[in-house]
Protein backbone atom coordinates (compact mmCIF):
# COMPACT_ATOMS: atom_id res chain seq x y z
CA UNK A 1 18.94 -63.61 12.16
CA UNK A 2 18.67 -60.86 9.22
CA UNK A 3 21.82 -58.99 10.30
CA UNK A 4 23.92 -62.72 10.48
CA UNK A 5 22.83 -63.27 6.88
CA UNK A 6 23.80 -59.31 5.96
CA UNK A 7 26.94 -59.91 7.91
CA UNK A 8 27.91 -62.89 6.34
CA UNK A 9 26.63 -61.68 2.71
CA UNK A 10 28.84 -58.52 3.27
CA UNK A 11 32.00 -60.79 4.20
CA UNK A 12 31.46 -62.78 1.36
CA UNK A 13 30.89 -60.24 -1.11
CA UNK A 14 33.89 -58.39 -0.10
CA UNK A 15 35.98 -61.89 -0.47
CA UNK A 16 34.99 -62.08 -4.15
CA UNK A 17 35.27 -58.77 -4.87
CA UNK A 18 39.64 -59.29 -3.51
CA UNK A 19 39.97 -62.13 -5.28
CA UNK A 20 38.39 -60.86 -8.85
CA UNK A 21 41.06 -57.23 -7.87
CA UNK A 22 43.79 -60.06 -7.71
CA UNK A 23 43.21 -62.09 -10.68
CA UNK A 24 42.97 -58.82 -13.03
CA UNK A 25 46.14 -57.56 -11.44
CA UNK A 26 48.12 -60.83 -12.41
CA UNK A 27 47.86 -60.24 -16.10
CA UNK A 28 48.86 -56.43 -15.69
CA UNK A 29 52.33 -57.27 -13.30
CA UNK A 30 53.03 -59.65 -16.45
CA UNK A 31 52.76 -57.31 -19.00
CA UNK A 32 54.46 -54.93 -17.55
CA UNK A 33 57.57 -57.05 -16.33
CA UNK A 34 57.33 -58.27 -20.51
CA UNK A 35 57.52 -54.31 -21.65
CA UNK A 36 60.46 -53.59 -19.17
CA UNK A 37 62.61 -56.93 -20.37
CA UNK A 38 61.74 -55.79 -24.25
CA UNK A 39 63.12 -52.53 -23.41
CA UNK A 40 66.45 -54.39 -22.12
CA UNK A 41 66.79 -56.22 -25.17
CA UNK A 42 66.53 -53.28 -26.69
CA UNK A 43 69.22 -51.32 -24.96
CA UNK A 44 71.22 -54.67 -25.08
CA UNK A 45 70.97 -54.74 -29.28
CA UNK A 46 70.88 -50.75 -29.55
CA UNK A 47 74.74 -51.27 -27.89
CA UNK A 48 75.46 -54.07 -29.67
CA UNK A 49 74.90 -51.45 -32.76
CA UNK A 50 76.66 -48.52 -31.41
CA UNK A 51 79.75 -50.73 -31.02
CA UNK A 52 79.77 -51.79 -33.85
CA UNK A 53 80.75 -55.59 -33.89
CA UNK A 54 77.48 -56.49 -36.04
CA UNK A 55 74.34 -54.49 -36.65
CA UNK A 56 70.90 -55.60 -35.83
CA UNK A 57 67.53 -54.55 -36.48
CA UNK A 58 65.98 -53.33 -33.32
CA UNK A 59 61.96 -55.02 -33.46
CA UNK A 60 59.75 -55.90 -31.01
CA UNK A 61 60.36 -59.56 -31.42
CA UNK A 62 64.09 -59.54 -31.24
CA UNK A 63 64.16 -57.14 -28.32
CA UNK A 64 61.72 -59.33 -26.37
CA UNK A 65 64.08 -62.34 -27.20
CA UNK A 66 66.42 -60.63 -25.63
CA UNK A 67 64.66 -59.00 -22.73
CA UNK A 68 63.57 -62.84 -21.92
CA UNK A 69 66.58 -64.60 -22.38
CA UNK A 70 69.22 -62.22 -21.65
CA UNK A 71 72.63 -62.98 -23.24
CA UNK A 72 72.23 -66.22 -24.65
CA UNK A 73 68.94 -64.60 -26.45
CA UNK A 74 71.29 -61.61 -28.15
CA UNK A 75 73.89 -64.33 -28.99
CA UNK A 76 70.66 -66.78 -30.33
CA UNK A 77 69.92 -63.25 -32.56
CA UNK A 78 73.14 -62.80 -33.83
CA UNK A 79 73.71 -66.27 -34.85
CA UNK A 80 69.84 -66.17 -36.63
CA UNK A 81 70.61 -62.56 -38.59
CA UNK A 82 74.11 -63.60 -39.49
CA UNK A 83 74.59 -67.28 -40.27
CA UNK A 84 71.16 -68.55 -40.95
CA UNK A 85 69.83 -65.99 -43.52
């Protein structure tokens, strides 16, 4: 009977200890898929710039705008820096 219960303790013990790994890993997989689309946007606004059609400031807010929502995010920037200042 005392090795069933140190069986079953074990088993259980090792299922929490999976499932707290797995719910700290979530909010690391997010952050780091939100760094790699701000450093998109960035490259996205950074050509923008080099070509020259309308310069940008590069910040952390408008490159994750862009990182998030792609093209319709740089065009969303443009039209904010540019018609509505």
């Amino acid at each position: 009977m005392n090795t069933i219960e140190s069986i079953v303790g074990a088993v259980i013990g090792i299922i929490i200890i999976v499932a707290v790994v797995k719910i700290m890993v979530l909010p690391f997989q997010l952050l780091f898929k939100l760094v790699i689309n701000a450093i998109i946007g960035a490259v996205m606004l950074y050509v923008i710039n080099w070509i020259g059609i309308i310069s940008i400031k590069i910040t952390l807010v408008h490159s994750l705008i862009a990182g998030i929502f792609g093209v319709p995010g740089v065009i969303g920037i443009v039209i904010y820096t540019h018609f509505l200042k």
